[in-house]
C-alpha atoms as a PDB file:
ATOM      1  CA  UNK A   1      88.071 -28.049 -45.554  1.00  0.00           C
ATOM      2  CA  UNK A   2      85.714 -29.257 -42.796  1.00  0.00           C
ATOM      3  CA  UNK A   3      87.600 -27.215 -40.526  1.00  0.00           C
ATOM      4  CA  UNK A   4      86.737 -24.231 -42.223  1.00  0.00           C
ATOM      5  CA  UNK A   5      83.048 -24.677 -42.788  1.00  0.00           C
ATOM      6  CA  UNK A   6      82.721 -24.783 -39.437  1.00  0.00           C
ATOM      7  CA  UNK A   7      84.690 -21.864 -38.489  1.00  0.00           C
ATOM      8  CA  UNK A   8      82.565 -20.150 -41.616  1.00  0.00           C
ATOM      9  CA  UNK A   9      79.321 -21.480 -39.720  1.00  0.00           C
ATOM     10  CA  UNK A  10      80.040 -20.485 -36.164  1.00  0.00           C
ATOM     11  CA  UNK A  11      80.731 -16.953 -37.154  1.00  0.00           C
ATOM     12  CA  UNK A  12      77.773 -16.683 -39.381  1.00  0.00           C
ATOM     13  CA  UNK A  13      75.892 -18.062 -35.860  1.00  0.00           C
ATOM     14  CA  UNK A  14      77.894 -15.299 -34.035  1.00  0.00           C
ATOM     15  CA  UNK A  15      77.023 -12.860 -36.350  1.00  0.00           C
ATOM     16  CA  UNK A  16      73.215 -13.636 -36.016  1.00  0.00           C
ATOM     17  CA  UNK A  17      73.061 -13.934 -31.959  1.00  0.00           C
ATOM     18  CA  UNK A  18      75.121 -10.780 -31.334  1.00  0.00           C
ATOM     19  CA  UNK A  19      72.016  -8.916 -33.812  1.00  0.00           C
ATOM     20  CA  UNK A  20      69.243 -10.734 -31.956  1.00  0.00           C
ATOM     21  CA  UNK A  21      70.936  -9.666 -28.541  1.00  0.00           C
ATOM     22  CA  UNK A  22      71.618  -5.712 -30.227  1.00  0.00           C
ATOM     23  CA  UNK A  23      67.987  -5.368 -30.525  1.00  0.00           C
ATOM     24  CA  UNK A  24      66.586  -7.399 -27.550  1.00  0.00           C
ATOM     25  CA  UNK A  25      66.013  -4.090 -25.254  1.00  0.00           C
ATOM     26  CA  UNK A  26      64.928  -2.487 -28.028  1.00  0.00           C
ATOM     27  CA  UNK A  27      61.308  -1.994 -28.103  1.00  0.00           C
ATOM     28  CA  UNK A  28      59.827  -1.967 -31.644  1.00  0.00           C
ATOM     29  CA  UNK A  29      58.849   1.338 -32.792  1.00  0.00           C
ATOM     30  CA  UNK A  30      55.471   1.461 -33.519  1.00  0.00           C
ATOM     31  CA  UNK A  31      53.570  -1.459 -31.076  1.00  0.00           C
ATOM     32  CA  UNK A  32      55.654  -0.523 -27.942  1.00  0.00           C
ATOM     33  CA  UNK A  33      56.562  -4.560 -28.334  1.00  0.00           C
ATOM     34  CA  UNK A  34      59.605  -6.270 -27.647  1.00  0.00           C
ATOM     35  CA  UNK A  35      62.197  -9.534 -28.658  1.00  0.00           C
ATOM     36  CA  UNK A  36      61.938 -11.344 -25.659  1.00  0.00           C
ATOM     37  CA  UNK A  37      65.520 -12.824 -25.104  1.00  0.00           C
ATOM     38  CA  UNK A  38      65.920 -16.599 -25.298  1.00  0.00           C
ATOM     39  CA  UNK A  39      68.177 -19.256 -23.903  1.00  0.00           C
ATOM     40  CA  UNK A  40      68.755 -23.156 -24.623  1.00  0.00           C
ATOM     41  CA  UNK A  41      70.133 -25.624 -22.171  1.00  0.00           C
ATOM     42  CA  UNK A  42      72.107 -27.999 -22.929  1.00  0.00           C
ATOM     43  CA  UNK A  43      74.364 -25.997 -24.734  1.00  0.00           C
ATOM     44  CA  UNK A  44      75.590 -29.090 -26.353  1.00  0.00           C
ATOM     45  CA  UNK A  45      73.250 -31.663 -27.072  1.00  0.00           C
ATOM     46  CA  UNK A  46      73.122 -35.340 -28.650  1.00  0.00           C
ATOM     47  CA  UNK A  47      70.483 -36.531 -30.775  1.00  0.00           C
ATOM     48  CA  UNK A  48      67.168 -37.783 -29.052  1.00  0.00           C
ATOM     49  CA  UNK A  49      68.454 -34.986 -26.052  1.00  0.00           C
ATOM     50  CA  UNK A  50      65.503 -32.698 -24.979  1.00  0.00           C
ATOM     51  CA  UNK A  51      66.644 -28.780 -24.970  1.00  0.00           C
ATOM     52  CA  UNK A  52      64.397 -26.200 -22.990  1.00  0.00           C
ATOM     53  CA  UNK A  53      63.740 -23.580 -24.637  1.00  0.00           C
ATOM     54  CA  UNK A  54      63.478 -20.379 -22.577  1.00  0.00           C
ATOM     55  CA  UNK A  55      63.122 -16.836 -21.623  1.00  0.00           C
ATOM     56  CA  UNK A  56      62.207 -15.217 -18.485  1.00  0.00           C
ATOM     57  CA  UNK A  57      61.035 -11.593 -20.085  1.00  0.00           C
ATOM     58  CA  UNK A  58      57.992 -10.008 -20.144  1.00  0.00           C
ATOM     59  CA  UNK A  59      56.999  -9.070 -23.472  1.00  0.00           C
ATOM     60  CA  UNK A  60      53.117  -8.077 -24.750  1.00  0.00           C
ATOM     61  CA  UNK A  61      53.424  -9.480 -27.857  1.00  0.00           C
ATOM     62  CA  UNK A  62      49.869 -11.194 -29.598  1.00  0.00           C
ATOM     63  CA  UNK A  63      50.581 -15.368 -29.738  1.00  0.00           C
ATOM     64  CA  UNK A  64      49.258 -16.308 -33.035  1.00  0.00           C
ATOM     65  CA  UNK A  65      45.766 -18.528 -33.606  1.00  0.00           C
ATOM     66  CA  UNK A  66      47.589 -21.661 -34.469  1.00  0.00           C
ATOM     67  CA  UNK A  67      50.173 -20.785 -31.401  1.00  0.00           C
ATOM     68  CA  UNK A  68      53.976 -19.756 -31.698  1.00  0.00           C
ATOM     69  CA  UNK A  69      56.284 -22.747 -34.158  1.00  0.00           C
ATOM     70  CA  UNK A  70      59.427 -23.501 -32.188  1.00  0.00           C
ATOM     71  CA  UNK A  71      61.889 -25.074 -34.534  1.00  0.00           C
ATOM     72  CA  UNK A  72      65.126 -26.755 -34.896  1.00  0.00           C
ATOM     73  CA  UNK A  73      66.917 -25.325 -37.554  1.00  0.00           C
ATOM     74  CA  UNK A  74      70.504 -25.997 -38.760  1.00  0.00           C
ATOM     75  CA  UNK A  75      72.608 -23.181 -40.878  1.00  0.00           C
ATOM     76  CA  UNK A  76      72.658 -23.665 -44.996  1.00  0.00           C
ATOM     77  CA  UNK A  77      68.613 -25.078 -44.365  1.00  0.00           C
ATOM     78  CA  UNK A  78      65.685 -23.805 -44.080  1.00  0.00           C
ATOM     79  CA  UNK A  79      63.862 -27.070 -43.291  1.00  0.00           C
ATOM     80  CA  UNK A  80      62.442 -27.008 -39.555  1.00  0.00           C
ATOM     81  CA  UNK A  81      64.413 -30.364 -38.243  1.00  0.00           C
ATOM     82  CA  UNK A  82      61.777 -30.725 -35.602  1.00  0.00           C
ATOM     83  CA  UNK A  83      58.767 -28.591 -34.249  1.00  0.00           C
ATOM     84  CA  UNK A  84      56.722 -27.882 -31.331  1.00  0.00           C
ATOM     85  CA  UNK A  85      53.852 -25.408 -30.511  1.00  0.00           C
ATOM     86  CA  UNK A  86      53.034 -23.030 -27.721  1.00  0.00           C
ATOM     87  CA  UNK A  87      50.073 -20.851 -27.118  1.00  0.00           C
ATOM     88  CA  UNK A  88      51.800 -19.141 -23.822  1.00  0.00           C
ATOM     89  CA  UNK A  89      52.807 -15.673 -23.673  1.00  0.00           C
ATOM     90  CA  UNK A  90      55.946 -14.256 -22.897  1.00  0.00           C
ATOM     91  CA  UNK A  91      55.014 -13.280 -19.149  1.00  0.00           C
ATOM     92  CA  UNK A  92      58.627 -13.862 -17.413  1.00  0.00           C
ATOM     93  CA  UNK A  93      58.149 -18.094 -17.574  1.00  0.00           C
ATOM     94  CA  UNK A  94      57.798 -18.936 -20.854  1.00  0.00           C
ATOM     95  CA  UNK A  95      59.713 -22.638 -21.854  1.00  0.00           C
ATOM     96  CA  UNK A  96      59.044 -25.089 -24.083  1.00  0.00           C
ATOM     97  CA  UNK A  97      60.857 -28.343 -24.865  1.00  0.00           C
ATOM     98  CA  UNK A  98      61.796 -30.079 -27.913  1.00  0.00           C
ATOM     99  CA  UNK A  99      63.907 -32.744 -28.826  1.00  0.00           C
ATOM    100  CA  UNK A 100      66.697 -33.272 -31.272  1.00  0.00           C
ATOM    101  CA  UNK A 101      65.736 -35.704 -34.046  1.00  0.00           C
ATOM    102  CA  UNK A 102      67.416 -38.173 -36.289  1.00  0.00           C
ATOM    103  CA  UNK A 103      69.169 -36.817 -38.858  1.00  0.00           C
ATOM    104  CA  UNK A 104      70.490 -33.029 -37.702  1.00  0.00           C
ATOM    105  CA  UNK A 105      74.226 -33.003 -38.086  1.00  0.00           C
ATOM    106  CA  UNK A 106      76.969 -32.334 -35.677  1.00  0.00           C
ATOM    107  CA  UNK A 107      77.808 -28.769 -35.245  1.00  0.00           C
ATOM    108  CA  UNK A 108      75.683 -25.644 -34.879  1.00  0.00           C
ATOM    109  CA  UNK A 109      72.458 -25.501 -34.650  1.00  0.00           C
ATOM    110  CA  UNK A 110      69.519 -23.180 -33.662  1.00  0.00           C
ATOM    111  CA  UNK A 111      66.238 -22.865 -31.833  1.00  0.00           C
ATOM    112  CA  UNK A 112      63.924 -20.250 -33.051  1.00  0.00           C
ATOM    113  CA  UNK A 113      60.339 -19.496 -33.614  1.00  0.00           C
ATOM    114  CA  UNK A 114      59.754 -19.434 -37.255  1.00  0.00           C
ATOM    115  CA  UNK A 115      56.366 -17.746 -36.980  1.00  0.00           C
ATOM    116  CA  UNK A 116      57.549 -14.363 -35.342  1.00  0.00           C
ATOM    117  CA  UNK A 117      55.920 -11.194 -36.544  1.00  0.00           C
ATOM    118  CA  UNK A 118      58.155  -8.699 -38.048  1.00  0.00           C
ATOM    119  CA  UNK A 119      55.405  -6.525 -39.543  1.00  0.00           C
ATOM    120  CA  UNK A 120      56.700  -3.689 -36.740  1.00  0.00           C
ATOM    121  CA  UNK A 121      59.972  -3.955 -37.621  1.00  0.00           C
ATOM    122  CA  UNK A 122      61.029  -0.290 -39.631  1.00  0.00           C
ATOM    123  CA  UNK A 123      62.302  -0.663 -43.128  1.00  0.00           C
ATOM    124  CA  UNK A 124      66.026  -1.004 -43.931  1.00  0.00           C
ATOM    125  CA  UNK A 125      66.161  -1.867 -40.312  1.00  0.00           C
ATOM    126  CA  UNK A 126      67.520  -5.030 -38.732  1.00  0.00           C
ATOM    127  CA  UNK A 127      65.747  -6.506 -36.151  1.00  0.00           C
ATOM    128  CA  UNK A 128      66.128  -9.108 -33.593  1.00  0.00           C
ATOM    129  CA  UNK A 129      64.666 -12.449 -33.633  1.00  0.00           C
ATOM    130  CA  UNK A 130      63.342 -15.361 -31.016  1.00  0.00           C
ATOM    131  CA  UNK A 131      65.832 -17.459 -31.312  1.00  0.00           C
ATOM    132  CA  UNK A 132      68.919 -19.066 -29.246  1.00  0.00           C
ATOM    133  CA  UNK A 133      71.682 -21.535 -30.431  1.00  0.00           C
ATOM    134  CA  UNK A 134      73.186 -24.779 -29.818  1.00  0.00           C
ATOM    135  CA  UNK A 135      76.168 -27.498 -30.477  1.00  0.00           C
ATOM    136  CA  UNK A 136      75.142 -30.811 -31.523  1.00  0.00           C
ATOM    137  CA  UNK A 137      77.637 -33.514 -30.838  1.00  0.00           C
ATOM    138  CA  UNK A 138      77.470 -36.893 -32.131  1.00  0.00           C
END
């Protein structure tokens, strides 16, 4: 049974990168924007591990007032496990760091920022977001 909800989870995480990555060199349609494309390293991280947090595009998107919310977020939640801000923009060096807390279970697990705007994104469509995932091992 715990086999299979992790099989279940890993293709549901599959499922989402492969949609991110579909509309990464896809400008959005009315702002001439992007999805910057993101990666994590480690791969496979511990608890109390720090992950960068990366991409090396250049996208002109606006960074919010309060900054962009990087999360860790774990499938079946929505509850950011941890959180860290950044008022850079996405000019080929963006990284940020942030470490895995107490408390997130083994398995997969995701990096994202939860305050991306999708107001460009057409209706009915499916578009990208900033995120990039991770195993957590214990």
């Amino acid at each position: 049974m715990r086999h299979a909800r992790r099989i279940v989870a890993a293709a549901a995480m599959l499922a989402l990168v492969v949609g991110a990555l579909a509309g990464c060199a896809t400008p959005a349609v009315d702002r001439g924007g992007c999805v910057p494309r993101f990666s994590i390293e480690p791969g496979v991280a511990r608890v109390g591990d720090s992950l960068e947090f990366s991409s090396r595009d250049v996208c002109a998107v606006d960074v919010p007032r309060t900054g962009w919310r990087v999360a860790i977020l774990v499938p079946g939640s929505a509850e950011a496990r941890a959180t860290v801000r950044s008022t850079e923009t996405f000019d080929g060096s963006w990284t940020v760091r942030i470490v895995v807390p107490p408390g997130v279970p083994a398995g997969q697990a995701s990096v994202t920022i939860t305050n991306w705007d999708y107001s460009s994104c057409p209706d009915g469509a499916s578009c990208a977001g900033p995120s990039a995932e991770f195993t957590v091992e214990r």
